[in-house]
Protein backbone atom coordinates (compact mmCIF):
# COMPACT_ATOMS: atom_id res chain seq x y z
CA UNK A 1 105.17 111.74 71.10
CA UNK A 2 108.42 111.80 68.83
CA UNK A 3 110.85 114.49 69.81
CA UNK A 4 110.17 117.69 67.39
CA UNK A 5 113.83 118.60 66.86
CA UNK A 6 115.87 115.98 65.24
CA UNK A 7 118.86 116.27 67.07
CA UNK A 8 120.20 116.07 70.35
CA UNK A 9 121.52 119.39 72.53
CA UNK A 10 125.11 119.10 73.17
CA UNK A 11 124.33 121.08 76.46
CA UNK A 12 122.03 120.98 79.43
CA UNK A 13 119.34 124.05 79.53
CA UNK A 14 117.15 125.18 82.20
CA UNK A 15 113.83 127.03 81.68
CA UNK A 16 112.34 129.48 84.11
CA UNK A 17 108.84 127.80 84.74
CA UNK A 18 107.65 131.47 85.58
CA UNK A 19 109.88 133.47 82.44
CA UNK A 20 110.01 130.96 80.35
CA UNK A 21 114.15 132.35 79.93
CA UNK A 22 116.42 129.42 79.05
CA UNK A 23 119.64 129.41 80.71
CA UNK A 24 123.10 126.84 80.04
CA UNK A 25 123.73 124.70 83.09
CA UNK A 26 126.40 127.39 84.75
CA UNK A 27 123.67 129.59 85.35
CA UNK A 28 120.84 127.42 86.04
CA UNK A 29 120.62 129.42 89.77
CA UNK A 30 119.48 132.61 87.83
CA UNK A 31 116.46 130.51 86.32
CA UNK A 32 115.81 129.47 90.51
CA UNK A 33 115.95 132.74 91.54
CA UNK A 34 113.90 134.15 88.65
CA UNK A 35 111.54 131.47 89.78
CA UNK A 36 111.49 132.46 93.31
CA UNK A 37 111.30 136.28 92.87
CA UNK A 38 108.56 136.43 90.04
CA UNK A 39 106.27 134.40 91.79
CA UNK A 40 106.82 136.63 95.01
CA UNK A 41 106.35 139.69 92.97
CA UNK A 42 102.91 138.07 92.27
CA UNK A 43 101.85 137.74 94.90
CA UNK A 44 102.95 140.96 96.53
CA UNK A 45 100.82 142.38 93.14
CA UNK A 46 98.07 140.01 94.59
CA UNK A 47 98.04 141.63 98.21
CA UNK A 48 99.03 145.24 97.77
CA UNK A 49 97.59 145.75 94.18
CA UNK A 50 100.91 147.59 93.67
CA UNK A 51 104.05 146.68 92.19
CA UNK A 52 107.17 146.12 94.83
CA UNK A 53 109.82 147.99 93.13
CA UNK A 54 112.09 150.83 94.71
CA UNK A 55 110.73 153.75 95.39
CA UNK A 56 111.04 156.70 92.59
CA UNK A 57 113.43 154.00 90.75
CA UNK A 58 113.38 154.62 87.01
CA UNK A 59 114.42 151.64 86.11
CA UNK A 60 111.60 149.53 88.37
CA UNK A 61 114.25 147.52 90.15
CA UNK A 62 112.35 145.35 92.54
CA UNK A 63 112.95 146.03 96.40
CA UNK A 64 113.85 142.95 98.01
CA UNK A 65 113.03 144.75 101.56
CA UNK A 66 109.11 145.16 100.15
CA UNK A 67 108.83 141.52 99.47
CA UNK A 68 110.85 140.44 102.61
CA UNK A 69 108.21 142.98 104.40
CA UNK A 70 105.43 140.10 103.31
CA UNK A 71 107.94 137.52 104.26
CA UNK A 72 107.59 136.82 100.61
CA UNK A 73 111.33 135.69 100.10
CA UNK A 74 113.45 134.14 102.76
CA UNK A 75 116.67 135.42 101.01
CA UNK A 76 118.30 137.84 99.13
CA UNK A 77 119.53 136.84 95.64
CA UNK A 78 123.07 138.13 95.08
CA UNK A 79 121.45 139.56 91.58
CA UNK A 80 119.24 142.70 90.72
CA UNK A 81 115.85 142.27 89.26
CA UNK A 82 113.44 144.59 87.61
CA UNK A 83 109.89 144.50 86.78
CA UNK A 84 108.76 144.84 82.82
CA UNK A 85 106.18 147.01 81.27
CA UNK A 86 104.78 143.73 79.62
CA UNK A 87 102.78 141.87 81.60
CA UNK A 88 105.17 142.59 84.74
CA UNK A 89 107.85 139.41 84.36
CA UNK A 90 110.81 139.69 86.41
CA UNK A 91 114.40 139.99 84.32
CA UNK A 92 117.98 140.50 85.34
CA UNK A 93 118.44 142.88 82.33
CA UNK A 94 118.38 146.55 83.08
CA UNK A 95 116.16 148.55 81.20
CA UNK A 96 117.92 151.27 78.89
């Protein structure tokens, strides 16, 4: 299959498999963790038919201690995530 763009990037990206959000190579650990948290927002969804954000929180940032309740994650990301109104992806941008 020939390449559709005919050029060649000047920089490495990374794609979150689970966001699809492309990211330069100094910040290819925010695609991981957007990896590792969306999928275990998932399947906390999956379990608890509920979604695993902070209680009361206007802003639906996810609570890391309700997915580490499921042993869903084994870690803390040093970042904050929050939960979308569209189809409930996981982003690092606060809502407004």
């Amino acid at each position: 299959m020939p390449p559709l763009l005919k050029a060649i990037p000047e920089k490495t990206y990374y794609m979150s498999k689970e966001t699809y959000d492309l990211f330069e190579e100094e910040d290819k650990h925010i695609a991981y963790a957007l990896d590792t948290i969306q999928r275990a927002v998932d399947n906390y969804i999956a379990q608890k038919k509920e979604l695993p954000i902070i209680d009361y929180d206007p802003y639906r940032k996810v609570s890391m201690h309700k997915l580490e309740q499921l042993k869903l994650i084994d870690e803390r990301p040093e970042m904050e995530f929050y939960i979308t109104d569209e189809e409930q992806l996981v982003t690092t941008v606060k809502p407004k």
